[in-house]
PDB file of N, CA and C in Angstrom:
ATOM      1  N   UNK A   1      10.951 -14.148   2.140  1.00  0.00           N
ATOM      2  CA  UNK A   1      10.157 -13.099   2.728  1.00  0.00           C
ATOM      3  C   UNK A   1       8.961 -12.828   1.815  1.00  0.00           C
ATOM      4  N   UNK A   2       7.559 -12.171   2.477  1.00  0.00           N
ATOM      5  CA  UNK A   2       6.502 -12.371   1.705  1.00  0.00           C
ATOM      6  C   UNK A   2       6.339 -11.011   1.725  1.00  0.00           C
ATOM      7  N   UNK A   3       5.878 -10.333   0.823  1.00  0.00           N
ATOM      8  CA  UNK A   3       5.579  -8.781   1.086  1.00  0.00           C
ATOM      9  C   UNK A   3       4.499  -8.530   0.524  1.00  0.00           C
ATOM     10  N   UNK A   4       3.315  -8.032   1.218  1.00  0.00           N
ATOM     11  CA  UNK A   4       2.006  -7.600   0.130  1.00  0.00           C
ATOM     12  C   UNK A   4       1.955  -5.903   0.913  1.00  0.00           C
ATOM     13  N   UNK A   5       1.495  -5.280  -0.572  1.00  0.00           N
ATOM     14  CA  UNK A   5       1.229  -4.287  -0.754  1.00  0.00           C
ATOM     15  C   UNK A   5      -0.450  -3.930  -0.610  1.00  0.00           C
ATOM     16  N   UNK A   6      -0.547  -3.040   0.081  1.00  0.00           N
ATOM     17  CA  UNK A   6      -1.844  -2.696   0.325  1.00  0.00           C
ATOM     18  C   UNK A   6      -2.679  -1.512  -0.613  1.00  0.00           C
ATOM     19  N   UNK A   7      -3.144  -1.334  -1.356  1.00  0.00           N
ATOM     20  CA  UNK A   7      -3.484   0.144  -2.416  1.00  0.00           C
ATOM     21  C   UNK A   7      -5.163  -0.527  -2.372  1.00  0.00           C
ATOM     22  N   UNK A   8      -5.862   1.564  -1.823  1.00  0.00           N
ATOM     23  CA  UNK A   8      -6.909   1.651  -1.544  1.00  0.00           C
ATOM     24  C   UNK A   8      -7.265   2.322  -2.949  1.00  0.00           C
ATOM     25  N   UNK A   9      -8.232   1.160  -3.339  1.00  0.00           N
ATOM     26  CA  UNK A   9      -8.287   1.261  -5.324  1.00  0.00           C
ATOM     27  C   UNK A   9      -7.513   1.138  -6.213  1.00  0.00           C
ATOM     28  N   UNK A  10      -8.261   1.035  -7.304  1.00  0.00           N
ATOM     29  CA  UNK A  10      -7.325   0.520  -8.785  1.00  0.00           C
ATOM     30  C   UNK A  10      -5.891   1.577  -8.813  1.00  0.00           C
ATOM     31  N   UNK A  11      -5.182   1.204  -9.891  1.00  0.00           N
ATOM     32  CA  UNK A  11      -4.228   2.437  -9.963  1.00  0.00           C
ATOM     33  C   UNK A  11      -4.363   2.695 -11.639  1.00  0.00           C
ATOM     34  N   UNK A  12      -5.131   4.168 -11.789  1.00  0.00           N
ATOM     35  CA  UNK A  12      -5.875   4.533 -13.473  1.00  0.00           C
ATOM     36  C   UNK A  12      -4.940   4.974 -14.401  1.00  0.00           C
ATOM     37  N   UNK A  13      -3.462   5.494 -13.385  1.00  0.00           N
ATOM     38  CA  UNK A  13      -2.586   6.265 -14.376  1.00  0.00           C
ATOM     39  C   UNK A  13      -1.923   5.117 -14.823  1.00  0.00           C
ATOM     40  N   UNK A  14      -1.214   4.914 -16.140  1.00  0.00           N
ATOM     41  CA  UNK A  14      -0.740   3.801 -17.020  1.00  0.00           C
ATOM     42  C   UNK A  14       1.098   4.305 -16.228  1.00  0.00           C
ATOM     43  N   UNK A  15       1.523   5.610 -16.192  1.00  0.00           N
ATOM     44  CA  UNK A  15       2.894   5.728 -15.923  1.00  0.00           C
ATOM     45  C   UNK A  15       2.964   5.071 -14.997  1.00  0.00           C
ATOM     46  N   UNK A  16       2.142   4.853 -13.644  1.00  0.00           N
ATOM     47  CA  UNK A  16       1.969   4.600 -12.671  1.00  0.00           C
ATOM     48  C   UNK A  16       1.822   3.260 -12.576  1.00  0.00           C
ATOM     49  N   UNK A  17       1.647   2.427 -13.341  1.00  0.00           N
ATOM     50  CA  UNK A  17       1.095   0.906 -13.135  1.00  0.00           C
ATOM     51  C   UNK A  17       2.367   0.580 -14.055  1.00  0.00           C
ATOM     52  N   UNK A  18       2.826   1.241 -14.819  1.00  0.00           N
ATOM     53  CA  UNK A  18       4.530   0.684 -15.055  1.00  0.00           C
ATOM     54  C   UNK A  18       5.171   0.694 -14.373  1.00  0.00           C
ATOM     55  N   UNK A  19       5.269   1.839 -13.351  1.00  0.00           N
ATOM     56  CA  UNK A  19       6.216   2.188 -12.324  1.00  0.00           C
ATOM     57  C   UNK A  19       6.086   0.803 -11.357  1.00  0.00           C
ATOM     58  N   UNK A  20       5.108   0.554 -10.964  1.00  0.00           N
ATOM     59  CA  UNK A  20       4.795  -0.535  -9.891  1.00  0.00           C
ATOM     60  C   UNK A  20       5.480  -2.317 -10.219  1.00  0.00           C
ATOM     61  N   UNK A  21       5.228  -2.008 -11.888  1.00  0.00           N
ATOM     62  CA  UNK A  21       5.690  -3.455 -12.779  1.00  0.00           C
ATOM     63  C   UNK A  21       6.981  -3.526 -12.856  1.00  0.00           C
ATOM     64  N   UNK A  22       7.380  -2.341 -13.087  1.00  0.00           N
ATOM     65  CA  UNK A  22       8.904  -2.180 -12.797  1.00  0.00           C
ATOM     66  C   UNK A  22       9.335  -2.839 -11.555  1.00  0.00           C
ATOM     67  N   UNK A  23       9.059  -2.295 -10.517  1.00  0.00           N
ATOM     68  CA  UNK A  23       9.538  -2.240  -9.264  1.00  0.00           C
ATOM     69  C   UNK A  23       9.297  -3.557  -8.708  1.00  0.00           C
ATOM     70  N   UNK A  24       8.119  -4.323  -9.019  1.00  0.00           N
ATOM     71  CA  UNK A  24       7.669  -5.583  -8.546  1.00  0.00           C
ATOM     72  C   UNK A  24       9.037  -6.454  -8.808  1.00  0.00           C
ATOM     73  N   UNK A  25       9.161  -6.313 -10.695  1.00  0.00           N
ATOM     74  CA  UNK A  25      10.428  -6.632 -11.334  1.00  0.00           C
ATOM     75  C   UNK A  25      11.495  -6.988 -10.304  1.00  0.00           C
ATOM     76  N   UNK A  26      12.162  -5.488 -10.093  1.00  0.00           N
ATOM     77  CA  UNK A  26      13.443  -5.805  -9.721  1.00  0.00           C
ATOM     78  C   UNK A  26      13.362  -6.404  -8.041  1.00  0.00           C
ATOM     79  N   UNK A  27      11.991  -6.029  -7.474  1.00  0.00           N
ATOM     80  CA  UNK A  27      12.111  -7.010  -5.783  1.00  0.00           C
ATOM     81  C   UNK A  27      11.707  -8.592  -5.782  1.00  0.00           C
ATOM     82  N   UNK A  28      11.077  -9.180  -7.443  1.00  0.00           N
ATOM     83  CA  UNK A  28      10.604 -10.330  -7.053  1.00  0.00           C
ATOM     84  C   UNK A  28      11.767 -11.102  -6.708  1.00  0.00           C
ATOM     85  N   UNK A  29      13.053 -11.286  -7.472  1.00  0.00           N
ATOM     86  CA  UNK A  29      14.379 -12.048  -6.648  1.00  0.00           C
ATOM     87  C   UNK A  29      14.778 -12.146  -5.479  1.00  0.00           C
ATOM     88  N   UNK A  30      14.086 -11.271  -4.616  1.00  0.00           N
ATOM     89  CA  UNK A  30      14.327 -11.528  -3.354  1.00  0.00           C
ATOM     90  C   UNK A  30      12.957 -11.369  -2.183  1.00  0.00           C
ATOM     91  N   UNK A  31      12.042 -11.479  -2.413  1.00  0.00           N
ATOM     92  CA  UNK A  31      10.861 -11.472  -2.131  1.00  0.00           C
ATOM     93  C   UNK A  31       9.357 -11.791  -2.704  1.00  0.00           C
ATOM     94  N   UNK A  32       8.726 -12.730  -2.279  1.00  0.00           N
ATOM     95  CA  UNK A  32       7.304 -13.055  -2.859  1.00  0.00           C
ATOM     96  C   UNK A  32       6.547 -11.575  -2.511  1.00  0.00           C
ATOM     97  N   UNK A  33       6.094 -11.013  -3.546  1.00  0.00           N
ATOM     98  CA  UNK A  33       5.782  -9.546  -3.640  1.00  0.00           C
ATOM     99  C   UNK A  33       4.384  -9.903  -4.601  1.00  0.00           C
ATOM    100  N   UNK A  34       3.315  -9.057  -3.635  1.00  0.00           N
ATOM    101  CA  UNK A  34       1.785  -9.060  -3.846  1.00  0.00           C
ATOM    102  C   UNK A  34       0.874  -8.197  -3.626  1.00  0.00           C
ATOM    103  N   UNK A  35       0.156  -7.649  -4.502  1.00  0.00           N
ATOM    104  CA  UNK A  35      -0.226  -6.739  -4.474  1.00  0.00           C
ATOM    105  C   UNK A  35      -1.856  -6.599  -4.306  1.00  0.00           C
ATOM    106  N   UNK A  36      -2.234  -6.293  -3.768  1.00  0.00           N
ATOM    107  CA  UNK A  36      -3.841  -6.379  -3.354  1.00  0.00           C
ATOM    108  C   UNK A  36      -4.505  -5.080  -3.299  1.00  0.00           C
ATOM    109  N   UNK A  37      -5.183  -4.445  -4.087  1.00  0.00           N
ATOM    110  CA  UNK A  37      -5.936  -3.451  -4.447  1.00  0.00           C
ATOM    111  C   UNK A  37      -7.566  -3.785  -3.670  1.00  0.00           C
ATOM    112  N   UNK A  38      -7.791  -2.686  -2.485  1.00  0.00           N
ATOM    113  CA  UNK A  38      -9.251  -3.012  -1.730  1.00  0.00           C
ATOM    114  C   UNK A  38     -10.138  -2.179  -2.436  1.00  0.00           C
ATOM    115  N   UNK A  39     -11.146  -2.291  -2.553  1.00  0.00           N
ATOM    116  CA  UNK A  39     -12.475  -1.434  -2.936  1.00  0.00           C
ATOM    117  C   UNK A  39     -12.221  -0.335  -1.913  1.00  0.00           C
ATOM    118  N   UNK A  40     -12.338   0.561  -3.112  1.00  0.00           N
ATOM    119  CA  UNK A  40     -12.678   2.161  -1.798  1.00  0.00           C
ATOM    120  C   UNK A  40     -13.869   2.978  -1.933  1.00  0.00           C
ATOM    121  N   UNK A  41     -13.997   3.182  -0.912  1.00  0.00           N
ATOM    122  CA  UNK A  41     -15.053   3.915  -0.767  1.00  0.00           C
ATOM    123  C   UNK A  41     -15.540   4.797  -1.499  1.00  0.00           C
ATOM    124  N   UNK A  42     -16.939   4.843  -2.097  1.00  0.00           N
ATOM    125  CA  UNK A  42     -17.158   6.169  -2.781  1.00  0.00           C
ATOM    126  C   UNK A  42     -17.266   7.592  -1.871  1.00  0.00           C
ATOM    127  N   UNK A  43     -16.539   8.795  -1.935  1.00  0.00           N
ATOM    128  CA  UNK A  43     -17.373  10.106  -1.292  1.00  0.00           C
ATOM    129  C   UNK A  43     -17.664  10.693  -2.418  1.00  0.00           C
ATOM    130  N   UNK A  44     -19.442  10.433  -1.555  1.00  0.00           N
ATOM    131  CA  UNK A  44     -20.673  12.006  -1.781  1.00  0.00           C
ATOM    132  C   UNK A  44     -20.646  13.207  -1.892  1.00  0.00           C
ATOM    133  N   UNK A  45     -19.692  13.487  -0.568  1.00  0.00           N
ATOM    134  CA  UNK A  45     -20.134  15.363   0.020  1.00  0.00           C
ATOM    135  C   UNK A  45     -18.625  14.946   0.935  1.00  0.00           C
ATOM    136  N   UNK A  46     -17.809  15.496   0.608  1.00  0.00           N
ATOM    137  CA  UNK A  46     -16.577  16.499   1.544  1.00  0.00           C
ATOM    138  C   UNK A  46     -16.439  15.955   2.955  1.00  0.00           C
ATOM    139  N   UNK A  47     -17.827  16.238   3.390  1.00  0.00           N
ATOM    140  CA  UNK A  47     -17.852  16.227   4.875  1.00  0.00           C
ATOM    141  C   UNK A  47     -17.882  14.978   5.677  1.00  0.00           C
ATOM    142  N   UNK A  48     -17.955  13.581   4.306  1.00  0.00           N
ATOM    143  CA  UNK A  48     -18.344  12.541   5.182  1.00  0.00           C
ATOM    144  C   UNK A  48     -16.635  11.914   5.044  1.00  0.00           C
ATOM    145  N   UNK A  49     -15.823  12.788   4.520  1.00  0.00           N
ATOM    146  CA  UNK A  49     -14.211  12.060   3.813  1.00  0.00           C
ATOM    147  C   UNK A  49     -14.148  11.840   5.290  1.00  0.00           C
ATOM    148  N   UNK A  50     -13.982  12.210   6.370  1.00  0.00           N
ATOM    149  CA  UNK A  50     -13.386  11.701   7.593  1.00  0.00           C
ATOM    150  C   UNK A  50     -14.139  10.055   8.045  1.00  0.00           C
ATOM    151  N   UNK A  51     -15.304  10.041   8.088  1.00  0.00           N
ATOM    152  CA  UNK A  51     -15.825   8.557   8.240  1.00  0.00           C
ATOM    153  C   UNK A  51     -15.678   7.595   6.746  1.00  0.00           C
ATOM    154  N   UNK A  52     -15.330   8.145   5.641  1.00  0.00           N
ATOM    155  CA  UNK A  52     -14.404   7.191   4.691  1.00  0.00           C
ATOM    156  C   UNK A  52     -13.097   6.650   5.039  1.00  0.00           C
ATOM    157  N   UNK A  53     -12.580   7.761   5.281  1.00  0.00           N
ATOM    158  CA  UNK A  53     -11.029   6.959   5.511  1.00  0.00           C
ATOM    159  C   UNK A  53     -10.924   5.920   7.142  1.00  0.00           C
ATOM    160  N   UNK A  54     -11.885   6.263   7.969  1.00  0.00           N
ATOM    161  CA  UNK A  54     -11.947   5.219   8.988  1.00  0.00           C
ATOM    162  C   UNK A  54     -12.140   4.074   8.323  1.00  0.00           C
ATOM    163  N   UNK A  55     -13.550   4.209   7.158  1.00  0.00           N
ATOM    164  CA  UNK A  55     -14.047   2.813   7.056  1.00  0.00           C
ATOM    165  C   UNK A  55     -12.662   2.499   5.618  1.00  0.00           C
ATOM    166  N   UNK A  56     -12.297   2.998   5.278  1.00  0.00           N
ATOM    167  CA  UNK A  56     -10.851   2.183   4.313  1.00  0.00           C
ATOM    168  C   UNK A  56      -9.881   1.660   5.527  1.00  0.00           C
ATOM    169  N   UNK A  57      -9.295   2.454   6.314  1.00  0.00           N
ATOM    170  CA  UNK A  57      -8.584   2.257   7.407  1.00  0.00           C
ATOM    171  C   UNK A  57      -8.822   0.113   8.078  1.00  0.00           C
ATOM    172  N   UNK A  58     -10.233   0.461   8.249  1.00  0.00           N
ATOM    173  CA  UNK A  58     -10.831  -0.725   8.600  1.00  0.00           C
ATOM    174  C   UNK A  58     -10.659  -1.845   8.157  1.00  0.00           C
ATOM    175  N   UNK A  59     -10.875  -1.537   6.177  1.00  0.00           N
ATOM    176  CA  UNK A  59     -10.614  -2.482   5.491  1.00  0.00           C
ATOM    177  C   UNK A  59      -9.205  -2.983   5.124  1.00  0.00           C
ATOM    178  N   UNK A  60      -8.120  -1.788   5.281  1.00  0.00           N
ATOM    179  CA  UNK A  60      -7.057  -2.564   5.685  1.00  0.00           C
ATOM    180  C   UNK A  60      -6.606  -3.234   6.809  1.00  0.00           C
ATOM    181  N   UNK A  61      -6.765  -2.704   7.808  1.00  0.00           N
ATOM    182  CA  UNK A  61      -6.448  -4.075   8.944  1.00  0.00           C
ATOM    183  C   UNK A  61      -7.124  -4.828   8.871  1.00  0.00           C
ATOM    184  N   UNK A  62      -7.971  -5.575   8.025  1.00  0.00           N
ATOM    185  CA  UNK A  62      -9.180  -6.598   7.994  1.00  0.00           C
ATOM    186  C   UNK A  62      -7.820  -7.702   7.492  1.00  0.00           C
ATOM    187  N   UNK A  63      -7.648  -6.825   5.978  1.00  0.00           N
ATOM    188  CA  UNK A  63      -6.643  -7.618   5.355  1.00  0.00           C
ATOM    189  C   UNK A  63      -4.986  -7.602   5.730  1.00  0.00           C
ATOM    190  N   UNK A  64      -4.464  -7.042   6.399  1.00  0.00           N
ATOM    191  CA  UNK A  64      -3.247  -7.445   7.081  1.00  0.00           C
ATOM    192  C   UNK A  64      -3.319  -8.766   7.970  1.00  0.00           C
ATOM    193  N   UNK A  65      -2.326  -9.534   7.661  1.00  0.00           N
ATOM    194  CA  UNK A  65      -2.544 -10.433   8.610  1.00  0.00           C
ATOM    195  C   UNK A  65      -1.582  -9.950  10.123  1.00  0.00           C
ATOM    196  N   UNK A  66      -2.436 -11.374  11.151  1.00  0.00           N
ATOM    197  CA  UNK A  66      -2.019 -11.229  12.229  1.00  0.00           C
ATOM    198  C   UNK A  66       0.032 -11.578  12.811  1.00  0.00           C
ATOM    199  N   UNK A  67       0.240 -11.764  12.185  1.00  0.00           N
ATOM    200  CA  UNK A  67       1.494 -12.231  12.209  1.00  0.00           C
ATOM    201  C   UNK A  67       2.869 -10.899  11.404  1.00  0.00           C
ATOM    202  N   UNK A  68       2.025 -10.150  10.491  1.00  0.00           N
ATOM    203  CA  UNK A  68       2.901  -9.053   9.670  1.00  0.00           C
ATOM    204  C   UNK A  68       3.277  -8.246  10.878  1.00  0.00           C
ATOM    205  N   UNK A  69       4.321  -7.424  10.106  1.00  0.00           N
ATOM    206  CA  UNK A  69       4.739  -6.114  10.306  1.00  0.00           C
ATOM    207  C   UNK A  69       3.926  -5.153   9.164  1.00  0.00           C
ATOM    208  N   UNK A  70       3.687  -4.263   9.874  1.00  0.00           N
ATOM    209  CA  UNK A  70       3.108  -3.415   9.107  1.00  0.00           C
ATOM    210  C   UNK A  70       3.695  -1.948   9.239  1.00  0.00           C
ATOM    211  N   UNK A  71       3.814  -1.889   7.598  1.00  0.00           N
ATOM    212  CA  UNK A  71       4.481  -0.181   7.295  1.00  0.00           C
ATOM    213  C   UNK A  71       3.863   0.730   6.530  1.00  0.00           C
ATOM    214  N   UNK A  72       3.893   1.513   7.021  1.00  0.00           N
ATOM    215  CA  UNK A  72       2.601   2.866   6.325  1.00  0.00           C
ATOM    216  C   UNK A  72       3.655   3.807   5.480  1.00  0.00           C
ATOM    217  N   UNK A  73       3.352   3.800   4.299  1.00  0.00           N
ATOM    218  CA  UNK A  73       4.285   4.663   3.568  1.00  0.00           C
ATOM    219  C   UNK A  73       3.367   5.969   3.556  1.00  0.00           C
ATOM    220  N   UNK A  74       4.109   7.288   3.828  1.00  0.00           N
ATOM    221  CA  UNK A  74       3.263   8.581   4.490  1.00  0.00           C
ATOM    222  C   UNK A  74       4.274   9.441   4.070  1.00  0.00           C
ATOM    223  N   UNK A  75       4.099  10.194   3.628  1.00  0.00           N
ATOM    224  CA  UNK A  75       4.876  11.506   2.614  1.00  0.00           C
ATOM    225  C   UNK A  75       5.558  12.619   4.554  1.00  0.00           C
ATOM    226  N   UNK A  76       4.629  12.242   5.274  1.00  0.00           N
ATOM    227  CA  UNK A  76       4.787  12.748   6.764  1.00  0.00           C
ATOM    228  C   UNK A  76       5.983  11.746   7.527  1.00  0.00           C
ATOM    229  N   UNK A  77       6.448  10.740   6.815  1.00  0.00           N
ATOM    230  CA  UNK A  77       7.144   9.926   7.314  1.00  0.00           C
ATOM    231  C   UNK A  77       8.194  10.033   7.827  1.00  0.00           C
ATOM    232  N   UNK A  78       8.862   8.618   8.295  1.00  0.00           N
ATOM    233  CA  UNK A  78      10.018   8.813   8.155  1.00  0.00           C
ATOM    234  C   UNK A  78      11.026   8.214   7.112  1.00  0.00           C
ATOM    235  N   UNK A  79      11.782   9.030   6.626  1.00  0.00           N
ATOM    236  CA  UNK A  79      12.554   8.669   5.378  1.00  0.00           C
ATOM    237  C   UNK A  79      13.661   7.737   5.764  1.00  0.00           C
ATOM    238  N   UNK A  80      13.783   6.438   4.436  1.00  0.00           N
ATOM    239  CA  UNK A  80      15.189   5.931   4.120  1.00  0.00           C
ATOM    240  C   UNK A  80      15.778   5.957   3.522  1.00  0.00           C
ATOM    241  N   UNK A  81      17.374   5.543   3.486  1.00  0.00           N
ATOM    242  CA  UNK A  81      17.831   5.210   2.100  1.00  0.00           C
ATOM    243  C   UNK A  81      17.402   3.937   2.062  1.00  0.00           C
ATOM    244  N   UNK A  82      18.391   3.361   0.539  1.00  0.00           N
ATOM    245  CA  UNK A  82      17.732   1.888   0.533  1.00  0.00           C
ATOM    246  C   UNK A  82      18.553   1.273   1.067  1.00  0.00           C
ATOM    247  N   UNK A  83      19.354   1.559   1.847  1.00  0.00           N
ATOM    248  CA  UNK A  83      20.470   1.040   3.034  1.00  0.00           C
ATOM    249  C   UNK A  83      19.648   0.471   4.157  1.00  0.00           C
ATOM    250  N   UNK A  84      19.221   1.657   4.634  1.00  0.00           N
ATOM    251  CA  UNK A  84      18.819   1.890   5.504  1.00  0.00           C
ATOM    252  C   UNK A  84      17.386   0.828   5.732  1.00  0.00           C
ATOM    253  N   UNK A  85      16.640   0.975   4.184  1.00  0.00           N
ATOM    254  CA  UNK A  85      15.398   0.478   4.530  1.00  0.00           C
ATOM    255  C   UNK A  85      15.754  -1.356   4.568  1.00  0.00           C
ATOM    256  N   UNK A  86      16.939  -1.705   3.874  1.00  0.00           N
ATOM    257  CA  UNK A  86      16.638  -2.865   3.584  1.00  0.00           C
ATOM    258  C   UNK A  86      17.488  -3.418   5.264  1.00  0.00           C
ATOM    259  N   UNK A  87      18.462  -2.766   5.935  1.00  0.00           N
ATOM    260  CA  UNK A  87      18.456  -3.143   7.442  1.00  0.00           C
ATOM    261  C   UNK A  87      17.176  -3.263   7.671  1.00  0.00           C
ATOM    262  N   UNK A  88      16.048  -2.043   8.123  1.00  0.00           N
ATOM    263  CA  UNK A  88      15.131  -2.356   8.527  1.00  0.00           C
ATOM    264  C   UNK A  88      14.058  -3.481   7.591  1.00  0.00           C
TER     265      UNK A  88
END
């Protein structure tokens, strides 16, 4: 199974880019796991954040391919265990 990760910009916090090295760690045994960081958008002024996140939006389905499943990890989500997630 191939899994790429989608992250809109670098990741600056160091706890945070361990956390990810970690985790790559323990899924590479069972998955080709890849991680692809897109250029994001700069905002100016507040008001234009809604036509940013279209045009990031954009740039990720550019890079998903046609053949994936695609999963949006969203704090609004819906939750698994890791039971659960690895059925699904």
């Amino acid at each position: 199974m191939r899994v790429t990760i989608l992250c809109m910009g670098k990741t600056r916090e160091r706890f945070i880019q361990e956390g990810i090295s970690k985790y790559v760690r323990y899924l590479k045994p069972y998955a080709d796991i890849e991680i692809k960081e897109l250029k994001e958008e700069k905002i100016r002024d507040l008001k234009d954040a809604p036509l940013i996140r279209k045009k990031e939006a954009e740039k990720i389905f550019k890079a998903v391919p046609g053949h994936a499943t695609l999963v949006a990890l969203d704090e609004r989500g819906r939750e698994f265990t890791s039971h659960e997630f690895a059925e699904f």
